[in-house]
Protein backbone atom coordinates (compact mmCIF):
# COMPACT_ATOMS: atom_id res chain seq x y z
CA UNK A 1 22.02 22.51 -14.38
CA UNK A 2 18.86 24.22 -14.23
CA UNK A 3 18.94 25.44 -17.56
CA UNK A 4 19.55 21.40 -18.95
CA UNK A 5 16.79 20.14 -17.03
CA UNK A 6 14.62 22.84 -18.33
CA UNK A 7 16.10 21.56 -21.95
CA UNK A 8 15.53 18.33 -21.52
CA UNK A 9 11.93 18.43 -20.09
CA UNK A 10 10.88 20.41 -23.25
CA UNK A 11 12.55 18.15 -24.97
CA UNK A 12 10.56 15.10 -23.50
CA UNK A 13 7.80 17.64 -24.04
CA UNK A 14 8.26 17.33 -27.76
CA UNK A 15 8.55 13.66 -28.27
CA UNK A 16 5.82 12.20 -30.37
CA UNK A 17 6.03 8.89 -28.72
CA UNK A 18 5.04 9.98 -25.10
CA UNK A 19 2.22 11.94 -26.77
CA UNK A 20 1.09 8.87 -29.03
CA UNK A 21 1.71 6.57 -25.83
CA UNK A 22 -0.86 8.74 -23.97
CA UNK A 23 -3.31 8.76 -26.30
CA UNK A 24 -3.18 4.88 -27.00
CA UNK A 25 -3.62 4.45 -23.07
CA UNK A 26 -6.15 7.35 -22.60
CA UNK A 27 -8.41 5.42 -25.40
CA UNK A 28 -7.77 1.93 -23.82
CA UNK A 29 -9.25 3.33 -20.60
CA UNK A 30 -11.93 4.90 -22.05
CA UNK A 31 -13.06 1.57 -24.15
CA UNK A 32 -12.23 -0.67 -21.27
CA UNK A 33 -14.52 1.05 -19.37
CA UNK A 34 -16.78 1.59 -21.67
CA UNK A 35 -17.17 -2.31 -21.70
CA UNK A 36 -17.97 -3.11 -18.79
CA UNK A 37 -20.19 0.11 -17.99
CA UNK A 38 -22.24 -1.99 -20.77
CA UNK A 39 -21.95 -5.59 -19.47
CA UNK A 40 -22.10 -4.96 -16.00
CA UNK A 41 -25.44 -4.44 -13.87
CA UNK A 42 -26.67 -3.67 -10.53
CA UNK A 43 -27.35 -7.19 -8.32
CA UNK A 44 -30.51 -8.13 -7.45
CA UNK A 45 -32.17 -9.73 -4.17
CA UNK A 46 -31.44 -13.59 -5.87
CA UNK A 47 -28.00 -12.93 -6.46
CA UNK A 48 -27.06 -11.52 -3.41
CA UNK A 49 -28.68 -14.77 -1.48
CA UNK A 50 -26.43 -16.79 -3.85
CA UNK A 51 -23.91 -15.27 -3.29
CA UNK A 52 -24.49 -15.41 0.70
CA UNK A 53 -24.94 -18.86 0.03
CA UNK A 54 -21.92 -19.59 -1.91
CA UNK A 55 -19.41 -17.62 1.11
CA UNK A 56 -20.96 -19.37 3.92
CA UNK A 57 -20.43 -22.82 2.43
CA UNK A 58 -17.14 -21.68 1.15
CA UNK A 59 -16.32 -20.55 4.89
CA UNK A 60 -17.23 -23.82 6.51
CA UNK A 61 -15.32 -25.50 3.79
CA UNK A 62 -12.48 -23.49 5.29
CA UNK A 63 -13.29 -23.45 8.78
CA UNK A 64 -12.98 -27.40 7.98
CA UNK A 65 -9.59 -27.75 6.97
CA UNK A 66 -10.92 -28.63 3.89
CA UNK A 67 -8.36 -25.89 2.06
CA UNK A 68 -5.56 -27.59 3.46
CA UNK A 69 -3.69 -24.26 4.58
CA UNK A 70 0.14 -24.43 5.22
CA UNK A 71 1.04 -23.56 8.52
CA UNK A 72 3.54 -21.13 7.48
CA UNK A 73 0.91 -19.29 5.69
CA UNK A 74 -1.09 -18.77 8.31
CA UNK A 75 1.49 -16.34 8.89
CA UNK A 76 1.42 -16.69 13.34
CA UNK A 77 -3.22 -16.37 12.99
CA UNK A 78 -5.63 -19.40 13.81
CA UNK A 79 -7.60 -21.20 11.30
CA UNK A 80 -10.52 -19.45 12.11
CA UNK A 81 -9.02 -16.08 11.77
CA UNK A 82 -7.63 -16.73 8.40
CA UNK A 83 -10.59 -17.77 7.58
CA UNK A 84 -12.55 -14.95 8.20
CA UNK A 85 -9.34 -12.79 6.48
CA UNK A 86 -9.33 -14.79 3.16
CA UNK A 87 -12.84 -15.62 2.80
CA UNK A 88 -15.26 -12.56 2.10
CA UNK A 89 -18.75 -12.13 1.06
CA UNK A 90 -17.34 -9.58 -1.59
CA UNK A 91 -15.51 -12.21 -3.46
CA UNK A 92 -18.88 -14.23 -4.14
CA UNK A 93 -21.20 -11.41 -5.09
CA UNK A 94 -19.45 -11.27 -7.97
CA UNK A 95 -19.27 -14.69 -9.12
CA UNK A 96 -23.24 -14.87 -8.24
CA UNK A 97 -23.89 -11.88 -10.93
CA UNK A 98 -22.65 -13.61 -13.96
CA UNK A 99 -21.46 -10.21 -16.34
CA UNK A 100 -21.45 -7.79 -13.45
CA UNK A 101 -18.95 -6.00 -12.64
CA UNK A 102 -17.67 -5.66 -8.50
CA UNK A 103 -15.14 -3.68 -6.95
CA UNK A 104 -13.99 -5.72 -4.36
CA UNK A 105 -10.62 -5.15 -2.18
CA UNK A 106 -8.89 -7.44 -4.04
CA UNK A 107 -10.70 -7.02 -6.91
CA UNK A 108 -9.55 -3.38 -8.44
CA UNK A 109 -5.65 -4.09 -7.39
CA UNK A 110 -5.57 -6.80 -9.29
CA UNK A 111 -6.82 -5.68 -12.37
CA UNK A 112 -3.98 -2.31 -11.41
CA UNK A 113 -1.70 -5.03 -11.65
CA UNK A 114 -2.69 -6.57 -14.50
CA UNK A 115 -1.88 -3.40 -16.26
CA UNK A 116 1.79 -3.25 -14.81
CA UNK A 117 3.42 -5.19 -17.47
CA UNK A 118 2.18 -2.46 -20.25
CA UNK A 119 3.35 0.20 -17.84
CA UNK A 120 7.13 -1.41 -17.44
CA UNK A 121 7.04 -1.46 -21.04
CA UNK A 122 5.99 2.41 -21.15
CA UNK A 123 8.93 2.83 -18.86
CA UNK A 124 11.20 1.03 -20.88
CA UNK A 125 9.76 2.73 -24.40
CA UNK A 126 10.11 6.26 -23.11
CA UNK A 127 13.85 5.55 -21.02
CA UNK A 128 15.24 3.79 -24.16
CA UNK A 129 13.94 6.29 -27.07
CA UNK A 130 15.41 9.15 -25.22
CA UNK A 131 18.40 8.27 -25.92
CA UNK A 132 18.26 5.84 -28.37
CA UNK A 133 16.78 8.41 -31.03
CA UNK A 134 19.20 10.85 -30.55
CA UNK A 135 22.08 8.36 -31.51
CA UNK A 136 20.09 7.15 -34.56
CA UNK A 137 19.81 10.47 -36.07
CA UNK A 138 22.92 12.40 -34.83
CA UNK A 139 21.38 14.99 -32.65
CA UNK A 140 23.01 13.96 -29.63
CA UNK A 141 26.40 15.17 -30.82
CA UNK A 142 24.77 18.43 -31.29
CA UNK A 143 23.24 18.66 -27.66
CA UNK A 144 27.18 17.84 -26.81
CA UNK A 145 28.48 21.18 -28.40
CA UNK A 146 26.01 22.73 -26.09
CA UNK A 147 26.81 21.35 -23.01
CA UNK A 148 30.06 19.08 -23.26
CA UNK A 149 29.38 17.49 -19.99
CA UNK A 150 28.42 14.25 -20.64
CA UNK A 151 27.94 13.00 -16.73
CA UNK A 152 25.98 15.82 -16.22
CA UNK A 153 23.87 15.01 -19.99
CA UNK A 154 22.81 11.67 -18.68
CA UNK A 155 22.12 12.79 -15.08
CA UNK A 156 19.24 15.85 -16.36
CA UNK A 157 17.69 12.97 -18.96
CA UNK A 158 17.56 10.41 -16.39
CA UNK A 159 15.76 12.89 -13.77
CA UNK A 160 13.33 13.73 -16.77
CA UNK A 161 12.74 10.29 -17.97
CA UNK A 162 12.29 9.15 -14.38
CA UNK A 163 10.06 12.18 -13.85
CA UNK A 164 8.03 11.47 -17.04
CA UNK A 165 7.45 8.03 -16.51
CA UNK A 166 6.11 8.07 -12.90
CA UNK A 167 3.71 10.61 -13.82
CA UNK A 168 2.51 8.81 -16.62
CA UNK A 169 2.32 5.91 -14.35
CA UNK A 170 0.05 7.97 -12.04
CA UNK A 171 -2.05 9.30 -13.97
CA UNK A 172 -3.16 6.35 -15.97
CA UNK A 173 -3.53 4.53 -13.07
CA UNK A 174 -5.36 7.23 -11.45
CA UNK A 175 -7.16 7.36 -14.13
CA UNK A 176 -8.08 3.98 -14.51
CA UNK A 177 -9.02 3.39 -11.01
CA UNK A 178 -11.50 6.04 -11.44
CA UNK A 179 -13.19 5.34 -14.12
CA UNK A 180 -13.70 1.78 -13.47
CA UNK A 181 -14.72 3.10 -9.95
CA UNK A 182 -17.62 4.45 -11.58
CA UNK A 183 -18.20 1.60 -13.51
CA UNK A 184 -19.08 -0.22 -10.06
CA UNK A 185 -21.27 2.50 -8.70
CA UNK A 186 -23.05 3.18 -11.72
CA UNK A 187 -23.46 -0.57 -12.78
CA UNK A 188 -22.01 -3.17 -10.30
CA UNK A 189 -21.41 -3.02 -6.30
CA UNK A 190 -18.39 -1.26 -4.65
CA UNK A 191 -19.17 -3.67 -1.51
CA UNK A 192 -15.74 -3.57 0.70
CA UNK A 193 -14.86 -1.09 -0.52
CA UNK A 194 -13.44 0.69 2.83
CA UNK A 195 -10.41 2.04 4.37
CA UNK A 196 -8.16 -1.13 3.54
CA UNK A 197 -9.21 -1.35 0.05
CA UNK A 198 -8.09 2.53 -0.71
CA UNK A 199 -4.78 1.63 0.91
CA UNK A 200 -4.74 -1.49 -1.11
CA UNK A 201 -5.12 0.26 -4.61
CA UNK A 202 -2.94 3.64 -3.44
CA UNK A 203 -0.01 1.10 -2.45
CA UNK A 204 -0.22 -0.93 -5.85
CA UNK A 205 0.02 2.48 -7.70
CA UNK A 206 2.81 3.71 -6.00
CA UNK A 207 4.68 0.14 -6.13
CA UNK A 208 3.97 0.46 -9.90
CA UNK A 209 4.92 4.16 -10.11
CA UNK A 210 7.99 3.88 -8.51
CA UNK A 211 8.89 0.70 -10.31
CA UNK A 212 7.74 1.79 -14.12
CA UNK A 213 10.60 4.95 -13.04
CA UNK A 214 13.32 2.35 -12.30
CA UNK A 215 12.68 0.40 -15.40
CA UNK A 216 12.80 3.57 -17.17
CA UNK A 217 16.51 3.49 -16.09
CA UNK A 218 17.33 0.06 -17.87
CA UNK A 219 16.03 1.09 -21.07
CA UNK A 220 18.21 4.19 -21.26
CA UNK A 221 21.28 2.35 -19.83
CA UNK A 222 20.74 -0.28 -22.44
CA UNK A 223 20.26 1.78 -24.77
CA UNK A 224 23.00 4.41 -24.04
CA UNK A 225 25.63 1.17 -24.41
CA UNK A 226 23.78 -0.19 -27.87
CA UNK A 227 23.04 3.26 -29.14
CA UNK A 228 19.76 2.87 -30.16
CA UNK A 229 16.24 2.11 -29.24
CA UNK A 230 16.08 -1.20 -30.70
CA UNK A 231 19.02 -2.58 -29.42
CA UNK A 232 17.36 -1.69 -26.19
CA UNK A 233 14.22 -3.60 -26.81
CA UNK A 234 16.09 -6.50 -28.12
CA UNK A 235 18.36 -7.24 -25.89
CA UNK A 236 15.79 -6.98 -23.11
CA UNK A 237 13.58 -9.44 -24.72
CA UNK A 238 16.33 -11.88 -25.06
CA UNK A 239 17.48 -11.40 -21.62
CA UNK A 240 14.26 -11.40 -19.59
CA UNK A 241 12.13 -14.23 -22.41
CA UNK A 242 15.51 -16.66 -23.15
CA UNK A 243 18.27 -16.14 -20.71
CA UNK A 244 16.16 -16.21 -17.51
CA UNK A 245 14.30 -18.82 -18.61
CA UNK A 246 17.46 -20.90 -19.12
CA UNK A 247 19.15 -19.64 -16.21
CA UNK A 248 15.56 -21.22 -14.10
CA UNK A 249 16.13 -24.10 -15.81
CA UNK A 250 19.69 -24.79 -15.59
CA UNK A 251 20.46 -23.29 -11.69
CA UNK A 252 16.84 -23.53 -10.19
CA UNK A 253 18.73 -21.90 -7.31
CA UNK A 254 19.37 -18.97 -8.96
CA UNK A 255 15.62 -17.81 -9.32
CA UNK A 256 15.68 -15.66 -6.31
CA UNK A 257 18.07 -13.27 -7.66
CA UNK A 258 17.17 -13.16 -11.24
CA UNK A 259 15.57 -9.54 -12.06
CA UNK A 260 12.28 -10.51 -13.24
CA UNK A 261 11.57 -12.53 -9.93
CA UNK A 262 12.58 -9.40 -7.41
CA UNK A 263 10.18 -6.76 -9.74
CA UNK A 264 7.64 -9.28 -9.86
CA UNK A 265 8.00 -9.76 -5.86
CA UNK A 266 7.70 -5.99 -5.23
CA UNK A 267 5.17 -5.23 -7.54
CA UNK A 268 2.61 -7.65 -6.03
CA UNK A 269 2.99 -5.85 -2.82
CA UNK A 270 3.82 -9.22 -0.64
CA UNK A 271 6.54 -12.00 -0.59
CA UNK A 272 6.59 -14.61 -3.13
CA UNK A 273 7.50 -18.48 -2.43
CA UNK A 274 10.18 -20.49 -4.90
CA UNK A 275 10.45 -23.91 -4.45
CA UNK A 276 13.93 -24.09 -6.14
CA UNK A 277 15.36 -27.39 -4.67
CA UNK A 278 14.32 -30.09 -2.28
CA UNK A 279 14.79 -28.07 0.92
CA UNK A 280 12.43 -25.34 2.22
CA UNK A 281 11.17 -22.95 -0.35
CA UNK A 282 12.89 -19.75 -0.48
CA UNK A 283 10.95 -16.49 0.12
CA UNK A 284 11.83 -13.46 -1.92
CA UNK A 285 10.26 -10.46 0.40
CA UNK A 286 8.96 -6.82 -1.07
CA UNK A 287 12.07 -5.16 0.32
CA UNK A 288 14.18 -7.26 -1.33
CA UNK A 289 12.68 -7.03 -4.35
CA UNK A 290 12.98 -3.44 -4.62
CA UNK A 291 16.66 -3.63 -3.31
CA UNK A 292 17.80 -5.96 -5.72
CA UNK A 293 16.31 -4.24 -8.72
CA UNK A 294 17.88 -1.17 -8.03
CA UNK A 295 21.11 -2.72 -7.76
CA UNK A 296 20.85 -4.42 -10.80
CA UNK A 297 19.68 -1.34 -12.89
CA UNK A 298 22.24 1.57 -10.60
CA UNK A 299 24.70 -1.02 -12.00
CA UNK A 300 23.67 -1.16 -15.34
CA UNK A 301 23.38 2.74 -15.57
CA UNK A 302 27.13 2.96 -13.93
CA UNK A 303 28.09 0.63 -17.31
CA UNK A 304 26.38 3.32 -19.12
CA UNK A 305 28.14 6.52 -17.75
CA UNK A 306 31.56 4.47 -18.07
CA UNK A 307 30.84 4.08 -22.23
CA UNK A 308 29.09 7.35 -22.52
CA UNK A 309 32.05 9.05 -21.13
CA UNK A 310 34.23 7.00 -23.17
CA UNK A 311 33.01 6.45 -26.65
CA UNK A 312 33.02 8.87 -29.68
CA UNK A 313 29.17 10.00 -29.86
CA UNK A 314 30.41 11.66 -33.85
């Protein structure tokens, strides 16, 4: 087994997509920050007393009631104390410096987040093209003379892939975080920027590590059972872009356990709220949306195993 994992990491190794996949994302970093190194500039005295202005009107606007805050999001605090939670000076020194840049606690996770969809499709690319090559050109009959095994053939390549793509994961992320870290102190503000924010963005990269690995896993599975890359790709766009869409619209009540939903749920890091009929809304929680995903893909790679072990490869 050792010697097949060794195999199959050079393998991955050798691939000419993960290399040109990390020099696209290497050179999207660099431009991205880049950017807004050059747009971005330190605040000065005015805009921080706009921006003190703009929070403490904002927070008696709160304070108020004037938000109009569900009592189930309050989540068991008082007004006040949600207040205080939700409303931060960091969010308006921002909005007071027109092009600069901040680094606020919620401002760096979500921009980590807004990356995640490019990283799922990394996942996808990389789980899916290990396989799916090999079948296009022939070579994975040839890997089969080697080491007949099949089972133990798709258990190495899924450790790699899985391997692979959470370390890609991490270090673009890392990456990213860093440089645009930089960007702040050089250029903008890194106000809040304290212990909860570092928890903050080292929990969204490791919900988007671990979940760019388990998406890996439904591109090869797919891709195992259509024997090739591009039926991979395909049938994931139609699935996820048509047939949940149509499923939402048909069976409203069915949104909760539809697989976009449950790895959109964990990757935001906190339960998401579906109003799918007339009665209360129905909360999908992180937990959940981690479980359900990686029932949905462990069953899809099971399907996989079944027709790898069954079909002619020649």
């Amino acid at each position: 087994m050792i010697a097949l994992l060794r195999s199959e990491l050079l393998r991955m190794r050798s691939r000419r997509l993960v290399w040109v996949l990390v020099a696209a994302a290497l050179a999207g970093i660099l431009v991205t920050s880049a950017i807004l190194t050059v747009r971005s500039h330190k605040p000065g005295p005015a805009d921080l007393a706009l921006a003190t202005q703009m929070y403490q009107e904002q927070l008696q606007h709160c304070l108020n009631g004037d938000y109009g805050v569900p009592q189930e999001e309050l989540g068991g605090l008082t007004l006040r104390q949600w207040c205080h939670r939700n409303v931060t000076l960091e969010q308006y020194q921002g909005v007071s410096a027109g092009g600069r840049f901040t680094l606020t606690l919620s401002g760096l996770p979500d921009v980590l987040l807004g990356t995640s969809f490019l990283m799922l499709l990394m996942g996808v690319l990389i789980g899916a093209s290990s396989i799916g090559a090999e079948f296009s050109v022939g070579t994975f009959t040839t890997l089969l003379t080697w080491e007949p095994r099949r089972a133990r053939v798709m258990i190495a390549r899924l450790l790699i892939v899985a391997i692979t793509v959470a370390a890609l994961t991490l270090f673009f992320q890392s990456a990213l975080a860093s440089m645009l870290s930089a960007a702040a102190a050089l250029r903008g503000s890194t106000a809040g920027t304290g212990p909860p924010w570092l928890h903050h963005v080292v929990s969204t990269i490791g919900r988007m590590t671990l979940m760019a690995a388990v998406i890996s896993f439904l591109g090869f599975a797919v891709a195992t059972i259509g024997r090739s890359t591009a039926a991979a790709l395909g049938g994931l766009f139609v699935y996820l872009a048509l047939f949940e869409n149509l499923l939402r619209g048909l069976r409203p009540s069915i949104a909760p356990w539809l697989l976009s939903t449950n790895v959109v749920a964990y990757m935001t890091g906190h339960e998401i709220s579906l109003d799918v009929s007339n009665s209360a809304p129905i909360v999908v929680g992180v937990a959940q949306g981690l479980l359900i995903t990686c029932l949905y893909v462990g069953a899809l790679v099971l399907l996989a195993g079944v027709v790898l072990r069954a079909r002619d490869v020649n």
